[in-house]
C-alpha atoms as a PDB file:
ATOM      1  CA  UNK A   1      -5.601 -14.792 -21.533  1.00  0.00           C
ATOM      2  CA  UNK A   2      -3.007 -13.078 -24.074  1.00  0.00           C
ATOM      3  CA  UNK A   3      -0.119 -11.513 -21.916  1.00  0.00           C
ATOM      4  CA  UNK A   4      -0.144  -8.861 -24.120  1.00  0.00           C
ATOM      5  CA  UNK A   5      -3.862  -7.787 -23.511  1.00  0.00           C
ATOM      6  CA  UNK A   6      -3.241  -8.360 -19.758  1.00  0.00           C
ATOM      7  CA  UNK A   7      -0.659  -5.291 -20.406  1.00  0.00           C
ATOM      8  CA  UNK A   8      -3.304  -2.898 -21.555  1.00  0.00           C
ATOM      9  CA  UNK A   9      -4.373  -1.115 -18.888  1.00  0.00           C
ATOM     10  CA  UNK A  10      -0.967   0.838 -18.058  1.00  0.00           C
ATOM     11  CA  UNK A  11       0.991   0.931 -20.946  1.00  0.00           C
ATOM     12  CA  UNK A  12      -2.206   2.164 -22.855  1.00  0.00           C
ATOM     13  CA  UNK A  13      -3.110   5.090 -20.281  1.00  0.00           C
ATOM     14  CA  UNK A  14       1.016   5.924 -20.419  1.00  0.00           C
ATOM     15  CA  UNK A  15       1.078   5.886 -23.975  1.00  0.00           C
ATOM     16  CA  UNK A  16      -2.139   7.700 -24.073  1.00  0.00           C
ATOM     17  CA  UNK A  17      -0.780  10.647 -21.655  1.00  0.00           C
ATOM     18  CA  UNK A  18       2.298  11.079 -22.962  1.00  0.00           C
ATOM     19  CA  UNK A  19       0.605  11.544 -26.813  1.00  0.00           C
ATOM     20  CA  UNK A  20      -1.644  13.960 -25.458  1.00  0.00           C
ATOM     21  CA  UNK A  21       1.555  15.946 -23.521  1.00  0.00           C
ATOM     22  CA  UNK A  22       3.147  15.791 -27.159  1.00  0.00           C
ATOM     23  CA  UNK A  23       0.511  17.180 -29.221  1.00  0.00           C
ATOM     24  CA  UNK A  24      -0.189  20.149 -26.243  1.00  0.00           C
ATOM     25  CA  UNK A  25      -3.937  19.236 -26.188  1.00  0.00           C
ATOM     26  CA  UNK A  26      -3.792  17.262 -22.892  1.00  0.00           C
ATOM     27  CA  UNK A  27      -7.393  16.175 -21.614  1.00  0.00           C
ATOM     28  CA  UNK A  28      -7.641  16.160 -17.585  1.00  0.00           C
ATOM     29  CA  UNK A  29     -10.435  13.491 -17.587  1.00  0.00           C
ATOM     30  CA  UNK A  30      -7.876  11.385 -19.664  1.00  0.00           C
ATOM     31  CA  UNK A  31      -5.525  12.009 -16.999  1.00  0.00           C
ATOM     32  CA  UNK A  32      -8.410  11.060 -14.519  1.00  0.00           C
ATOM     33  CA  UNK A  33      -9.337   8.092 -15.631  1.00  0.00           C
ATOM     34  CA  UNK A  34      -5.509   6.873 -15.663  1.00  0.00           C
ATOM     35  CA  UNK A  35      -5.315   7.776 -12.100  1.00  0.00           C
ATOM     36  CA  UNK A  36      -8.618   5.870 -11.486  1.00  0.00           C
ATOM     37  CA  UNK A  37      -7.340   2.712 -13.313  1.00  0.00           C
ATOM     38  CA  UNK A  38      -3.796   2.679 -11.456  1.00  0.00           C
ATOM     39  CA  UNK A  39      -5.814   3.070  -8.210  1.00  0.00           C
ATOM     40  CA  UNK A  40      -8.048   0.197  -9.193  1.00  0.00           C
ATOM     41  CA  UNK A  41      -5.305  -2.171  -9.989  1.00  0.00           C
ATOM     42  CA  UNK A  42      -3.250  -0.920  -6.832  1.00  0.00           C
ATOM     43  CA  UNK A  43      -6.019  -2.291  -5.003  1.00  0.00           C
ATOM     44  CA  UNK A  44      -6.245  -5.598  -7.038  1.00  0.00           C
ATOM     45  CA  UNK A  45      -2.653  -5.896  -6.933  1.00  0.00           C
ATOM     46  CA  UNK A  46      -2.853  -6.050  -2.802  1.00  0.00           C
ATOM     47  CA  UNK A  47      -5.457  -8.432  -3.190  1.00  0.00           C
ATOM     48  CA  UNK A  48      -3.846 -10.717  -5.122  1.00  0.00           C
ATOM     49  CA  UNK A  49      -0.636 -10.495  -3.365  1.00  0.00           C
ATOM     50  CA  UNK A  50      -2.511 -11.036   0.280  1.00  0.00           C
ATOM     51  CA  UNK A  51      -3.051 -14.381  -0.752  1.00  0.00           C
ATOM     52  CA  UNK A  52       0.719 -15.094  -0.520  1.00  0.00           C
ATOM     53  CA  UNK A  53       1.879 -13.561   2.054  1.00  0.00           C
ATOM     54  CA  UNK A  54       1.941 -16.252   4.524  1.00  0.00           C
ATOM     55  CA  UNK A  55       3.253 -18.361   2.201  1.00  0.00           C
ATOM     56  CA  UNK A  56       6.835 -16.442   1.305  1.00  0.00           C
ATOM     57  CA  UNK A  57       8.315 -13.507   3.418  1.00  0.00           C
ATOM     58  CA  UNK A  58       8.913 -11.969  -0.068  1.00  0.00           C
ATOM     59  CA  UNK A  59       5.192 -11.785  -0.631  1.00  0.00           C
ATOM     60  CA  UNK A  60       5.481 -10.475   2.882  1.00  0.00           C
ATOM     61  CA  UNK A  61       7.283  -7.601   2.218  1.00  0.00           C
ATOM     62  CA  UNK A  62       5.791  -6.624  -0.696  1.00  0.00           C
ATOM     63  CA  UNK A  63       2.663  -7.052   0.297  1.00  0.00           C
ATOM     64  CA  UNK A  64       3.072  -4.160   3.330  1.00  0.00           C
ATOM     65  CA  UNK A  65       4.517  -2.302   0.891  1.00  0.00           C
ATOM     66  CA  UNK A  66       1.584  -2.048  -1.585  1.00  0.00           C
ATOM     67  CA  UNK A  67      -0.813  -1.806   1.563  1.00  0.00           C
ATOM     68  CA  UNK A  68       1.167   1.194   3.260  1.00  0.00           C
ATOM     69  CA  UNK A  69       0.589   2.818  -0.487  1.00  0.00           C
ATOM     70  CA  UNK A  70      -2.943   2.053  -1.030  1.00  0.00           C
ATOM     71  CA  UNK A  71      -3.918   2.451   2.970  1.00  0.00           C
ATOM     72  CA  UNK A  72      -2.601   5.992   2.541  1.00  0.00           C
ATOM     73  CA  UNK A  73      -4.763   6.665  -0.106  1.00  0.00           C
ATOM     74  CA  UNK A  74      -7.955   5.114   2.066  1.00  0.00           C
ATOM     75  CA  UNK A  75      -6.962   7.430   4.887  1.00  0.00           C
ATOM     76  CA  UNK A  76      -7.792  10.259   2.411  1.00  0.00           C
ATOM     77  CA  UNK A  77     -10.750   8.715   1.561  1.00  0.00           C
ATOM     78  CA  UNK A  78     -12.031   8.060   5.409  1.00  0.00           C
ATOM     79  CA  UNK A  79     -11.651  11.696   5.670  1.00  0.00           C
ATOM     80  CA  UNK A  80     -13.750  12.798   2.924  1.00  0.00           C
ATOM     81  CA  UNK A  81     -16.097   9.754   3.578  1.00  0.00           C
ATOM     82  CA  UNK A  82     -16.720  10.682   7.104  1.00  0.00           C
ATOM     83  CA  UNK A  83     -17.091  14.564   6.070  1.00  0.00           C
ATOM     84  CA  UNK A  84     -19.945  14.015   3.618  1.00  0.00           C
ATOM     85  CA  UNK A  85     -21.779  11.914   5.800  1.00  0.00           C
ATOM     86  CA  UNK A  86     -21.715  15.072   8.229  1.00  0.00           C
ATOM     87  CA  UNK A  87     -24.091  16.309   5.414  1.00  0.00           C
ATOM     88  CA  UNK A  88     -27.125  13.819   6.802  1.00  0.00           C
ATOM     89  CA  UNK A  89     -28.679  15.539   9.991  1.00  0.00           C
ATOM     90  CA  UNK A  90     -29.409  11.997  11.417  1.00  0.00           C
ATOM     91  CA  UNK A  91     -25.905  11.457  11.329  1.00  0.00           C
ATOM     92  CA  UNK A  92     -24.473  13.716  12.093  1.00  0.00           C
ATOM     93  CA  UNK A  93     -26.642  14.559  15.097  1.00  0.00           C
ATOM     94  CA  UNK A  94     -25.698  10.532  15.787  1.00  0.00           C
ATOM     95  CA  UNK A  95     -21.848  11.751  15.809  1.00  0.00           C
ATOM     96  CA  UNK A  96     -22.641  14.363  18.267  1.00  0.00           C
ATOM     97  CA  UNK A  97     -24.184  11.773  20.785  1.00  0.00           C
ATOM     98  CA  UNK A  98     -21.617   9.265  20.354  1.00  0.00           C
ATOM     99  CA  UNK A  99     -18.410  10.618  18.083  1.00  0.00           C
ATOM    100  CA  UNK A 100     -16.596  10.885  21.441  1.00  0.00           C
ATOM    101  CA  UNK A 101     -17.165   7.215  22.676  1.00  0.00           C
ATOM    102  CA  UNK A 102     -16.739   5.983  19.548  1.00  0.00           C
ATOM    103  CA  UNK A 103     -13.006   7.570  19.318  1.00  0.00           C
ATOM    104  CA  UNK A 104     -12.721   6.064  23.155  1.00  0.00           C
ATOM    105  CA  UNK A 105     -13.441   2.632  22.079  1.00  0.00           C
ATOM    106  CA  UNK A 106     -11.295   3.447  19.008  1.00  0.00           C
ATOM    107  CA  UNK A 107      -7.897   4.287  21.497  1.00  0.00           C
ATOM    108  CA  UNK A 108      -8.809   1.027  22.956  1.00  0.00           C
ATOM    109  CA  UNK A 109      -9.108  -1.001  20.510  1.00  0.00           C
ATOM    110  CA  UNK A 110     -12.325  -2.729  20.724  1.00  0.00           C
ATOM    111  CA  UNK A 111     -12.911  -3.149  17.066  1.00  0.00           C
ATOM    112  CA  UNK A 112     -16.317  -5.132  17.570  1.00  0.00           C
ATOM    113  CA  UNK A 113     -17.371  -2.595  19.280  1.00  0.00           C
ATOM    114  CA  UNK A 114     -16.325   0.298  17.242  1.00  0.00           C
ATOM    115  CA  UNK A 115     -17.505  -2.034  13.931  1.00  0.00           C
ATOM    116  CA  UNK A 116     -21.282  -2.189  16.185  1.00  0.00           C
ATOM    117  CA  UNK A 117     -21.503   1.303  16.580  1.00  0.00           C
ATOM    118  CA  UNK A 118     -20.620   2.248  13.344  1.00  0.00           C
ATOM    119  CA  UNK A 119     -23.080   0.182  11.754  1.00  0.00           C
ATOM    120  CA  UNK A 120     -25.645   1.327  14.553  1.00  0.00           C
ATOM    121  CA  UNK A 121     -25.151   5.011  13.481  1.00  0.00           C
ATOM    122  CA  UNK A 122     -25.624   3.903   9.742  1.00  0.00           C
ATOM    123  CA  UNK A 123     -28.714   1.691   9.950  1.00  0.00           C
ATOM    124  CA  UNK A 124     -30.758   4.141  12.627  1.00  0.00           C
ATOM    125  CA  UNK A 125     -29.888   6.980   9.570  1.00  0.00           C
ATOM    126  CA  UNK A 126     -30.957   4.416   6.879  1.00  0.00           C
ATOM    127  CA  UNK A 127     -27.108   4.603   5.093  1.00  0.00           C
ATOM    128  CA  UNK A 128     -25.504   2.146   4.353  1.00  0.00           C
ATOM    129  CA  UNK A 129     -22.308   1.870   5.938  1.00  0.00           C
ATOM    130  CA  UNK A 130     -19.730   1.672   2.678  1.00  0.00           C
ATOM    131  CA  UNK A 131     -17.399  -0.770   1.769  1.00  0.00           C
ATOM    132  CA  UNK A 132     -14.214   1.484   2.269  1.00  0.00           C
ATOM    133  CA  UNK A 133     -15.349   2.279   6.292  1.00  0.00           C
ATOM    134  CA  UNK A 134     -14.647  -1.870   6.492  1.00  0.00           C
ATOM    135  CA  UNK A 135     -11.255  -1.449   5.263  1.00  0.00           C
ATOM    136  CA  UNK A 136      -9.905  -0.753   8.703  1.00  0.00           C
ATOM    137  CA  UNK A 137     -11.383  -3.696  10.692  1.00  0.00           C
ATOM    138  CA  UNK A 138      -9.598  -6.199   8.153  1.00  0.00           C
ATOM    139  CA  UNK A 139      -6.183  -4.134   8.985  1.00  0.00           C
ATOM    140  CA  UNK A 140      -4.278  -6.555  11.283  1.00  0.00           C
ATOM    141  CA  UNK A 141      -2.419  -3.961  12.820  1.00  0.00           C
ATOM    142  CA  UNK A 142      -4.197  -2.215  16.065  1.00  0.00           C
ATOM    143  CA  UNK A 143      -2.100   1.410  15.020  1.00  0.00           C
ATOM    144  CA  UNK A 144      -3.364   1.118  11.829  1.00  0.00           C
ATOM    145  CA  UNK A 145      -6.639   0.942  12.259  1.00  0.00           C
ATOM    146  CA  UNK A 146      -6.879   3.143  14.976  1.00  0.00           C
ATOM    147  CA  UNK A 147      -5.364   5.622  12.464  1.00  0.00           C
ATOM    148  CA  UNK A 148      -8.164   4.534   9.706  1.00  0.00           C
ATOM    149  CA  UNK A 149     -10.897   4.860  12.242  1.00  0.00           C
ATOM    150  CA  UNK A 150      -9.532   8.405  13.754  1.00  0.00           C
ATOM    151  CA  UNK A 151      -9.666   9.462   9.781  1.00  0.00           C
ATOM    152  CA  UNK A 152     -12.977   8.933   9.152  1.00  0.00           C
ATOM    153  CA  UNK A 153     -14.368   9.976  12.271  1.00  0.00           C
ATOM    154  CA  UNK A 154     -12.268  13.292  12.179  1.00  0.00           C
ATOM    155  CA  UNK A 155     -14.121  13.995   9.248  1.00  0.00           C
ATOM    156  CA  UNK A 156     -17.634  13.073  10.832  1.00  0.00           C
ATOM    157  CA  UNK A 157     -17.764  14.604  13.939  1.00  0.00           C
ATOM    158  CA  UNK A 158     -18.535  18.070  13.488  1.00  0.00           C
ATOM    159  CA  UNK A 159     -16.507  19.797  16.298  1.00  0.00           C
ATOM    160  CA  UNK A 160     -18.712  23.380  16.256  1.00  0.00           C
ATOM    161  CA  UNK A 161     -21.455  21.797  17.209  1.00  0.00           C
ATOM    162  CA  UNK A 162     -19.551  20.133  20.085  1.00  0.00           C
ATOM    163  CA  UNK A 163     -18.297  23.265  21.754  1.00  0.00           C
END
Protein backbone atom coordinates (compact mmCIF):
# COMPACT_ATOMS: atom_id res chain seq x y z
CA UNK A 1 0.00 0.00 0.00
CA UNK A 2 1.46 3.65 -0.82
CA UNK A 3 1.99 5.50 2.61
CA UNK A 4 0.86 8.35 1.04
CA UNK A 5 -2.68 6.99 0.07
CA UNK A 6 -2.85 5.41 3.57
CA UNK A 7 -2.76 9.33 4.61
CA UNK A 8 -5.90 10.21 2.76
CA UNK A 9 -8.51 9.96 4.89
CA UNK A 10 -7.51 12.89 7.44
CA UNK A 11 -5.38 15.12 5.79
CA UNK A 12 -7.98 15.13 2.85
CA UNK A 13 -11.18 15.87 5.14
CA UNK A 14 -8.68 18.70 6.99
CA UNK A 15 -7.67 20.10 3.88
CA UNK A 16 -11.13 19.84 2.62
CA UNK A 17 -12.66 21.83 5.79
CA UNK A 18 -10.36 24.28 6.09
CA UNK A 19 -10.87 25.26 2.00
CA UNK A 20 -14.39 25.38 2.54
CA UNK A 21 -13.85 27.79 5.97
CA UNK A 22 -11.64 29.93 3.46
CA UNK A 23 -13.89 30.42 0.66
CA UNK A 24 -17.07 31.13 3.41
CA UNK A 25 -19.22 28.46 1.64
CA UNK A 26 -18.73 25.75 4.32
CA UNK A 27 -20.98 22.55 3.66
CA UNK A 28 -22.22 20.83 7.10
CA UNK A 29 -22.54 17.35 5.45
CA UNK A 30 -18.80 17.90 4.46
CA UNK A 31 -18.20 18.56 7.96
CA UNK A 32 -20.34 15.36 8.71
CA UNK A 33 -18.83 13.06 6.88
CA UNK A 34 -15.27 14.15 8.39
CA UNK A 35 -16.64 13.54 11.75
CA UNK A 36 -17.99 10.13 10.52
CA UNK A 37 -14.57 9.12 9.03
CA UNK A 38 -12.47 10.22 12.25
CA UNK A 39 -15.04 8.19 14.26
CA UNK A 40 -14.57 5.23 11.97
CA UNK A 41 -10.86 5.18 12.15
CA UNK A 42 -11.00 5.96 16.04
CA UNK A 43 -12.62 2.76 16.21
CA UNK A 44 -10.14 0.94 13.83
CA UNK A 45 -7.38 2.55 15.49
CA UNK A 46 -8.52 0.70 19.02
CA UNK A 47 -8.78 -2.31 17.16
CA UNK A 48 -5.65 -2.44 15.85
CA UNK A 49 -3.93 -1.28 18.87
CA UNK A 50 -5.91 -4.10 21.16
CA UNK A 51 -3.90 -6.51 19.52
CA UNK A 52 -0.77 -5.18 21.31
CA UNK A 53 -1.59 -4.42 24.33
CA UNK A 54 -0.48 -7.39 26.14
CA UNK A 55 2.42 -7.40 24.37
CA UNK A 56 4.03 -3.72 25.47
CA UNK A 57 2.68 -1.55 28.43
CA UNK A 58 3.06 1.29 25.85
CA UNK A 59 0.39 -0.29 23.71
CA UNK A 60 -1.16 -0.53 27.13
CA UNK A 61 -1.51 2.85 27.77
CA UNK A 62 -2.44 3.96 24.68
CA UNK A 63 -4.70 1.61 24.08
CA UNK A 64 -7.04 2.82 27.36
CA UNK A 65 -6.53 5.94 26.14
CA UNK A 66 -8.17 5.57 22.67
CA UNK A 67 -10.89 3.27 24.41
CA UNK A 68 -11.81 5.91 27.23
CA UNK A 69 -12.28 8.31 23.91
CA UNK A 70 -14.21 6.10 21.73
CA UNK A 71 -16.22 4.32 24.87
CA UNK A 72 -17.41 7.86 25.61
CA UNK A 73 -18.70 8.28 22.40
CA UNK A 74 -20.60 4.59 22.65
CA UNK A 75 -22.10 5.75 25.92
CA UNK A 76 -23.85 8.43 23.78
CA UNK A 77 -24.79 6.05 21.48
CA UNK A 78 -26.31 3.38 24.20
CA UNK A 79 -28.42 6.23 25.13
CA UNK A 80 -29.92 7.04 21.93
CA UNK A 81 -29.86 3.25 21.00
CA UNK A 82 -31.83 2.25 23.97
CA UNK A 83 -34.30 5.40 23.46
CA UNK A 84 -35.37 4.46 19.93
CA UNK A 85 -35.94 1.05 20.72
CA UNK A 86 -38.54 2.52 23.36
CA UNK A 87 -40.31 3.33 19.99
CA UNK A 88 -41.29 -0.69 19.48
CA UNK A 89 -44.35 -1.45 21.85
CA UNK A 90 -43.00 -5.07 22.25
CA UNK A 91 -40.10 -3.62 23.67
CA UNK A 92 -40.70 -1.46 25.32
CA UNK A 93 -43.60 -3.13 27.12
CA UNK A 94 -40.53 -5.96 27.56
CA UNK A 95 -38.53 -3.03 29.49
CA UNK A 96 -41.41 -2.44 31.68
CA UNK A 97 -41.55 -6.19 32.82
CA UNK A 98 -37.98 -6.58 33.23
CA UNK A 99 -35.91 -2.99 32.87
CA UNK A 100 -35.65 -3.16 36.68
CA UNK A 101 -34.06 -6.72 36.98
CA UNK A 102 -32.14 -6.20 34.23
CA UNK A 103 -30.38 -2.96 35.94
CA UNK A 104 -30.23 -5.46 39.23
CA UNK A 105 -28.28 -8.01 37.45
CA UNK A 106 -26.44 -5.07 35.83
CA UNK A 107 -25.16 -3.64 39.68
CA UNK A 108 -24.14 -7.15 40.08
CA UNK A 109 -22.42 -7.89 37.49
CA UNK A 110 -23.71 -10.96 35.98
CA UNK A 111 -22.90 -10.15 32.43
CA UNK A 112 -24.24 -13.62 31.05
CA UNK A 113 -27.07 -12.92 32.46
CA UNK A 114 -27.61 -9.39 31.55
CA UNK A 115 -26.11 -10.47 27.76
CA UNK A 116 -29.34 -13.44 28.03
CA UNK A 117 -31.83 -11.07 28.79
CA UNK A 118 -30.94 -8.62 26.47
CA UNK A 119 -30.99 -10.85 23.66
CA UNK A 120 -34.31 -12.42 25.15
CA UNK A 121 -36.02 -8.95 24.96
CA UNK A 122 -34.67 -8.57 21.29
CA UNK A 123 -35.55 -11.94 19.76
CA UNK A 124 -39.30 -12.20 21.56
CA UNK A 125 -39.67 -8.40 19.68
CA UNK A 126 -38.10 -9.84 16.45
CA UNK A 127 -34.96 -6.99 16.63
CA UNK A 128 -32.04 -7.72 16.34
CA UNK A 129 -29.96 -6.88 19.13
CA UNK A 130 -27.11 -4.41 17.39
CA UNK A 131 -23.63 -4.68 17.28
CA UNK A 132 -22.88 -1.51 19.49
CA UNK A 133 -25.27 -3.08 22.64
CA UNK A 134 -22.18 -5.93 22.52
CA UNK A 135 -19.66 -3.36 23.02
CA UNK A 136 -20.04 -3.48 26.76
CA UNK A 137 -19.76 -7.26 27.42
CA UNK A 138 -16.20 -7.23 25.62
CA UNK A 139 -15.26 -4.21 28.19
CA UNK A 140 -12.95 -5.95 30.72
CA UNK A 141 -13.66 -3.62 33.29
CA UNK A 142 -16.91 -4.50 35.60
CA UNK A 143 -17.42 -0.25 36.16
CA UNK A 144 -17.31 0.12 32.73
CA UNK A 145 -19.69 -1.89 31.61
CA UNK A 146 -21.98 -1.41 34.22
CA UNK A 147 -21.79 2.24 33.05
CA UNK A 148 -22.40 1.04 29.21
CA UNK A 149 -25.26 -1.14 30.26
CA UNK A 150 -26.93 1.67 32.72
CA UNK A 151 -26.65 3.96 29.32
CA UNK A 152 -28.54 2.07 27.20
CA UNK A 153 -31.04 0.91 29.47
CA UNK A 154 -31.60 4.56 30.82
CA UNK A 155 -32.62 5.27 27.51
CA UNK A 156 -35.00 2.12 27.19
CA UNK A 157 -36.89 1.99 30.09
CA UNK A 158 -39.53 4.39 29.86
CA UNK A 159 -39.90 5.66 33.50
CA UNK A 160 -43.77 7.23 33.00
CA UNK A 161 -45.00 4.23 32.37
CA UNK A 162 -43.32 2.83 35.52
CA UNK A 163 -44.85 5.21 38.01
Amino acid sequence: MDENNNKFSLDFYRQRLEDEIKNGKPNIDEFKTAFKELKKTMIHLQKLVEYQKDENKDFYTFYNQVAGANYIDLIDDLNKLGFAQRKNSKMKDAFKTMGYRLMEQTRAGKRDDVFHSLLRIHISSKENMSPKLVQPFKHPDNGMFKVLIFSYLSGAIDTKSNE
